[in-house]
N, C-alpha and C. Protein backbone atom coordinates (compact mmCIF):
# COMPACT_ATOMS: atom_id res chain seq x y z
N UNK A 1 -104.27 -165.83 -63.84
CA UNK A 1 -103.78 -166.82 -62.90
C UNK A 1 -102.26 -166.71 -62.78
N UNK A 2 -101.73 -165.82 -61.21
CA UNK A 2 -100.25 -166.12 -61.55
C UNK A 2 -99.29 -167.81 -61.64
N UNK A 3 -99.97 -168.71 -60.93
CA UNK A 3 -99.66 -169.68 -61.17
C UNK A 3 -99.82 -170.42 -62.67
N UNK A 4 -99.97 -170.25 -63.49
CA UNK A 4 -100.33 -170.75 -64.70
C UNK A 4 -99.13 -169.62 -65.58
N UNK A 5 -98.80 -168.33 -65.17
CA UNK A 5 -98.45 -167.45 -65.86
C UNK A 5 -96.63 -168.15 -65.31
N UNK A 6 -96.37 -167.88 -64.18
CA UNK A 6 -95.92 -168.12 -63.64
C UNK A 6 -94.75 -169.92 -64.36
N UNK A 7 -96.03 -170.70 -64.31
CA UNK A 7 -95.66 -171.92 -65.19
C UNK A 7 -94.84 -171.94 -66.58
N UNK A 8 -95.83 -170.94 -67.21
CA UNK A 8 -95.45 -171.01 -68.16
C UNK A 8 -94.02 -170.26 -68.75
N UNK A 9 -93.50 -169.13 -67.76
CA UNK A 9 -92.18 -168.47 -67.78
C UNK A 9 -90.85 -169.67 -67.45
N UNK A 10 -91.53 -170.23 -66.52
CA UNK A 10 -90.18 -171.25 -66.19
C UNK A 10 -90.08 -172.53 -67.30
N UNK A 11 -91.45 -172.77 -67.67
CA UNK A 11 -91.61 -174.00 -68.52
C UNK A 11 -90.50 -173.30 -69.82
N UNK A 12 -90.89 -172.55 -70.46
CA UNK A 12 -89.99 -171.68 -71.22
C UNK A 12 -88.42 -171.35 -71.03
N UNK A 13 -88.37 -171.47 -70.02
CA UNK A 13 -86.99 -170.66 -69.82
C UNK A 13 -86.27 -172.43 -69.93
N UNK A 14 -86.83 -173.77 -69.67
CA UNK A 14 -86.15 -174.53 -69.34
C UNK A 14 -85.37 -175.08 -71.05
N UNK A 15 -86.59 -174.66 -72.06
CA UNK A 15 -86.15 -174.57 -73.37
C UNK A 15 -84.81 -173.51 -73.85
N UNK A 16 -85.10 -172.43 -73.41
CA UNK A 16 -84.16 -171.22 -73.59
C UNK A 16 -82.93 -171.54 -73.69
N UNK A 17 -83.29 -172.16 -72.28
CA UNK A 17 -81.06 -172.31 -71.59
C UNK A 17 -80.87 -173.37 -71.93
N UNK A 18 -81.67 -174.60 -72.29
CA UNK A 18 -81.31 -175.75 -73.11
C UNK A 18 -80.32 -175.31 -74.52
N UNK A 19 -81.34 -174.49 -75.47
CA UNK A 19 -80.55 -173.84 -76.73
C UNK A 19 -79.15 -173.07 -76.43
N UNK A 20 -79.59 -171.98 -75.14
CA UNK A 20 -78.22 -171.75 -75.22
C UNK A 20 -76.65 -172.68 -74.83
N UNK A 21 -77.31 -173.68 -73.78
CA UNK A 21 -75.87 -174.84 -73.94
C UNK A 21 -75.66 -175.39 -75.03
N UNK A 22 -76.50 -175.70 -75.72
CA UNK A 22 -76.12 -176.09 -77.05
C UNK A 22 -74.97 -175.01 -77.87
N UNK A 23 -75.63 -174.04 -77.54
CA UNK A 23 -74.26 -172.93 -78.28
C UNK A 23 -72.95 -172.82 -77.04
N UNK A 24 -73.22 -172.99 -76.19
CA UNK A 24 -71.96 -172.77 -75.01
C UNK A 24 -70.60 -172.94 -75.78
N UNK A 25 -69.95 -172.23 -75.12
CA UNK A 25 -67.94 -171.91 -75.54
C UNK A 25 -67.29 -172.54 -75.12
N UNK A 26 -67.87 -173.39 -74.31
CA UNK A 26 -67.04 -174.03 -73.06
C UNK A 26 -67.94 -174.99 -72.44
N UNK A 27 -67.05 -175.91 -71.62
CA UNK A 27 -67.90 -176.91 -70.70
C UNK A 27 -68.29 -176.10 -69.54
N UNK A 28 -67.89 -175.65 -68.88
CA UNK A 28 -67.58 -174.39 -68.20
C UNK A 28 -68.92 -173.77 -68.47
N UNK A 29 -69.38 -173.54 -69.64
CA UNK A 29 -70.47 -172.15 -69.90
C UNK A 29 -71.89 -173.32 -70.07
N UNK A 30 -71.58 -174.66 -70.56
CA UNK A 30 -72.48 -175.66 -70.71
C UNK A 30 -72.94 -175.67 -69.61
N UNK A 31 -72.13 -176.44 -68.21
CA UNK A 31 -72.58 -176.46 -67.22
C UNK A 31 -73.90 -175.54 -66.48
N UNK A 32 -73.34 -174.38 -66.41
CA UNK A 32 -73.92 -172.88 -66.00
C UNK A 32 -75.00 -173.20 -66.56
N UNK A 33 -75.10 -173.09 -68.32
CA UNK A 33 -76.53 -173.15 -68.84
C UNK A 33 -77.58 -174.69 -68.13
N UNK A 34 -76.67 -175.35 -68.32
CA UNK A 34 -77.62 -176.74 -68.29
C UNK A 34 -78.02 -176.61 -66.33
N UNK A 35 -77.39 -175.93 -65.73
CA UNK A 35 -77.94 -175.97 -64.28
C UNK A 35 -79.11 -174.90 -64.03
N UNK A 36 -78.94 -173.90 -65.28
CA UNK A 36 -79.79 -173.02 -65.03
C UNK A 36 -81.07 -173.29 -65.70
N UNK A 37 -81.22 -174.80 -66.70
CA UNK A 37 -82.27 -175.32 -67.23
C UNK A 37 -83.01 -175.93 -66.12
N UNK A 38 -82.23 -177.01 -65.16
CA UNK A 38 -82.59 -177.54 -64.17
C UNK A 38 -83.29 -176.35 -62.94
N UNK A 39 -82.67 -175.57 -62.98
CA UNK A 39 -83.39 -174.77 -62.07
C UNK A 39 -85.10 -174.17 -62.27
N UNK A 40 -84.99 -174.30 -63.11
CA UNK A 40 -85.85 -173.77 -64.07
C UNK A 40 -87.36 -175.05 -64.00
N UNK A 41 -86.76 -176.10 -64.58
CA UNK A 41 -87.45 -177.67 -64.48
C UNK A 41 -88.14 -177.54 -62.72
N UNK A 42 -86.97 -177.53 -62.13
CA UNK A 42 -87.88 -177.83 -60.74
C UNK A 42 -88.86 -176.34 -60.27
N UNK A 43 -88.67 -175.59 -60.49
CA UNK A 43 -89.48 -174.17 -60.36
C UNK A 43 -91.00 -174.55 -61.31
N UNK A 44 -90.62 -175.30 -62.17
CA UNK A 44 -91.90 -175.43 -63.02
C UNK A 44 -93.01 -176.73 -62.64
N UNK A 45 -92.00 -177.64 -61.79
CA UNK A 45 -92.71 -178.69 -61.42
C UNK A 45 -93.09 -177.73 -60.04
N UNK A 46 -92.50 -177.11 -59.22
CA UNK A 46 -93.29 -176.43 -58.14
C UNK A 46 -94.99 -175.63 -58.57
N UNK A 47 -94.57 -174.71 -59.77
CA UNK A 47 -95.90 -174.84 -60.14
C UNK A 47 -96.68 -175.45 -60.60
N UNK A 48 -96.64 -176.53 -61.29
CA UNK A 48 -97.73 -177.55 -61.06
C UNK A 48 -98.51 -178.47 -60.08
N UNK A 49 -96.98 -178.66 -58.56
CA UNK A 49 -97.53 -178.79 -57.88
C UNK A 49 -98.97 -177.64 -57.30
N UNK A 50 -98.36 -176.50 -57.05
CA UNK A 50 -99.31 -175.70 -57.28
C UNK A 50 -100.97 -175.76 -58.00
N UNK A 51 -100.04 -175.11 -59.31
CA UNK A 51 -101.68 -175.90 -59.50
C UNK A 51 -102.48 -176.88 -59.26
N UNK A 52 -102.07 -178.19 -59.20
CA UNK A 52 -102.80 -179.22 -58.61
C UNK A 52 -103.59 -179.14 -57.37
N UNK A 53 -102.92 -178.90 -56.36
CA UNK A 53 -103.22 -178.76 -54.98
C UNK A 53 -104.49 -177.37 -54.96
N UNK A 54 -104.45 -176.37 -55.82
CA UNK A 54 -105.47 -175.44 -55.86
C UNK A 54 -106.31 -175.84 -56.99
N UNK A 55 -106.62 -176.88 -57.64
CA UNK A 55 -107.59 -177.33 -58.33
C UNK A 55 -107.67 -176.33 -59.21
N UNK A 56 -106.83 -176.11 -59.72
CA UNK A 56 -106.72 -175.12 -61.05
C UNK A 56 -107.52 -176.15 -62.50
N UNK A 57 -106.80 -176.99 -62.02
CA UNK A 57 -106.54 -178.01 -63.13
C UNK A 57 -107.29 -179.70 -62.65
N UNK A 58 -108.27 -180.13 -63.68
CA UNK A 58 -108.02 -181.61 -63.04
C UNK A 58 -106.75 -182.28 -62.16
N UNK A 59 -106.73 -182.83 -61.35
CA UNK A 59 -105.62 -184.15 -60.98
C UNK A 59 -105.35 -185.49 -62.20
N UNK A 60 -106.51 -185.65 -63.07
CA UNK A 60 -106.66 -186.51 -64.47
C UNK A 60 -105.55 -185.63 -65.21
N UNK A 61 -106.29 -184.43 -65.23
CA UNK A 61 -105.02 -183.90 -66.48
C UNK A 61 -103.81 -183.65 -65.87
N UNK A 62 -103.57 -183.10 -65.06
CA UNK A 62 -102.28 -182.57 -64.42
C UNK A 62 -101.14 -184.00 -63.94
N UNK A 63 -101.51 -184.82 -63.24
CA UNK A 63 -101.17 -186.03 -63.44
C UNK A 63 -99.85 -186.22 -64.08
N UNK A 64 -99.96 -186.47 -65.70
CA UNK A 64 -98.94 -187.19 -66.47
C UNK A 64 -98.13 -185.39 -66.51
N UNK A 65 -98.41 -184.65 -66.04
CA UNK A 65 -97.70 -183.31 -66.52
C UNK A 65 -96.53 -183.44 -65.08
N UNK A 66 -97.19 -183.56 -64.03
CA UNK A 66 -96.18 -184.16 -62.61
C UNK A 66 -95.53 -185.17 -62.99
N UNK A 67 -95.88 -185.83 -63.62
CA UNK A 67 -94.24 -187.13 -63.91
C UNK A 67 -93.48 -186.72 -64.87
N UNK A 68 -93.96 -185.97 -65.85
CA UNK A 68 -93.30 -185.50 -66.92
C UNK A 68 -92.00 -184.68 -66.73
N UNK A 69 -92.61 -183.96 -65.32
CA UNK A 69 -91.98 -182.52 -65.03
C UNK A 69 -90.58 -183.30 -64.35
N UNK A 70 -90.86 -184.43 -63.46
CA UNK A 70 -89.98 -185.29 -62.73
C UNK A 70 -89.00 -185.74 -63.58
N UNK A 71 -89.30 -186.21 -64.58
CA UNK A 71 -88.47 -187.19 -65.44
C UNK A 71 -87.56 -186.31 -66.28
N UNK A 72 -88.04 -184.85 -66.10
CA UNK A 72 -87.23 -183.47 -67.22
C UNK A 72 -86.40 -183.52 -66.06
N UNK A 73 -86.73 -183.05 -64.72
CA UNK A 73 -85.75 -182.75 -63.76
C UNK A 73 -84.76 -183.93 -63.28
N UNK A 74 -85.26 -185.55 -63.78
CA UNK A 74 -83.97 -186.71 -63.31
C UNK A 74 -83.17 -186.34 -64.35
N UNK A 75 -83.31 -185.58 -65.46
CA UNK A 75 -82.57 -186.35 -66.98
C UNK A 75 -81.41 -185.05 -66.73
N UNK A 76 -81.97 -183.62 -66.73
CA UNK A 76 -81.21 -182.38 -66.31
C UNK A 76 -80.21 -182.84 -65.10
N UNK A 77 -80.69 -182.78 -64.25
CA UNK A 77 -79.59 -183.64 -63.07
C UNK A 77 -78.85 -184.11 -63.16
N UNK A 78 -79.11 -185.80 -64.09
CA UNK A 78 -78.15 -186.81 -64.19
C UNK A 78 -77.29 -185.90 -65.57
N UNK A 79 -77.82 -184.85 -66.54
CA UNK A 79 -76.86 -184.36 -67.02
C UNK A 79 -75.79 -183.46 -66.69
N UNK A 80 -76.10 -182.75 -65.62
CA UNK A 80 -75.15 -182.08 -64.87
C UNK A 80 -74.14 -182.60 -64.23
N UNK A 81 -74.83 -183.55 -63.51
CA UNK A 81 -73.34 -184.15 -62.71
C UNK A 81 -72.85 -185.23 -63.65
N UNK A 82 -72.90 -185.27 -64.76
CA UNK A 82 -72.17 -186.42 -65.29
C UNK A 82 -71.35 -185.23 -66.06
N UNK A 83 -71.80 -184.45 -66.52
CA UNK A 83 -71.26 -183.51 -67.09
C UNK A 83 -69.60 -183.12 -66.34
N UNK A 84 -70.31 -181.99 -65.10
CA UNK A 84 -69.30 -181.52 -63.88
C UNK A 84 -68.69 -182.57 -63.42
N UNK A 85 -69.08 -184.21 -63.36
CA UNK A 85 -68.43 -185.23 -63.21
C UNK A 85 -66.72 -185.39 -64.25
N UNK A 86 -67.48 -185.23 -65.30
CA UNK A 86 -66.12 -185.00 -66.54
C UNK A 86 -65.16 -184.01 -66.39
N UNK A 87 -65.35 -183.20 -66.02
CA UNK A 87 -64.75 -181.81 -66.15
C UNK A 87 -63.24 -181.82 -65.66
């Protein structure tokens, strides 16, 4: 299933670049990482929309995974621009 495969690369990557802002040199290099987590967040909620809509997956199960995915992508957001807000 590339959608499931697919999921699971971005779901991953949103961890990745999380760790690497944590190591960042700079606010500067934080930013970069933490936008490239967010990018990542909404690519992953696209595939779940995905899956949902092709009945990959219950709508029961998939469900709390669509708000979940929402609430990763308000928190990334509001960390970016509060972030680049500081800068």
């Amino acid at each position: 299933m590339v959608a499931v495969n697919q999921l699971v690369r971005s779901g991953t990557g949103i961890g990745s670049n999380l760790e690497e802002a944590k190591g960042a040199q700079s606010r500067r290099d934080f930013i970069a990482k933490a936008r490239t987590a967010l990018k990542e967040a909404r690519e992953s909620h696209y595939w779940l929309r995905i899956i949902a809509e092709c009945e990959l997956v219950s709508r029961r199960r998939i469900e709390p995974l669509l708000k979940e995915a929402n609430e990763i992508v308000a928190v990334l957001t509001a960390i970016v621009i509060k972030t680049a807000t500081n800068s």
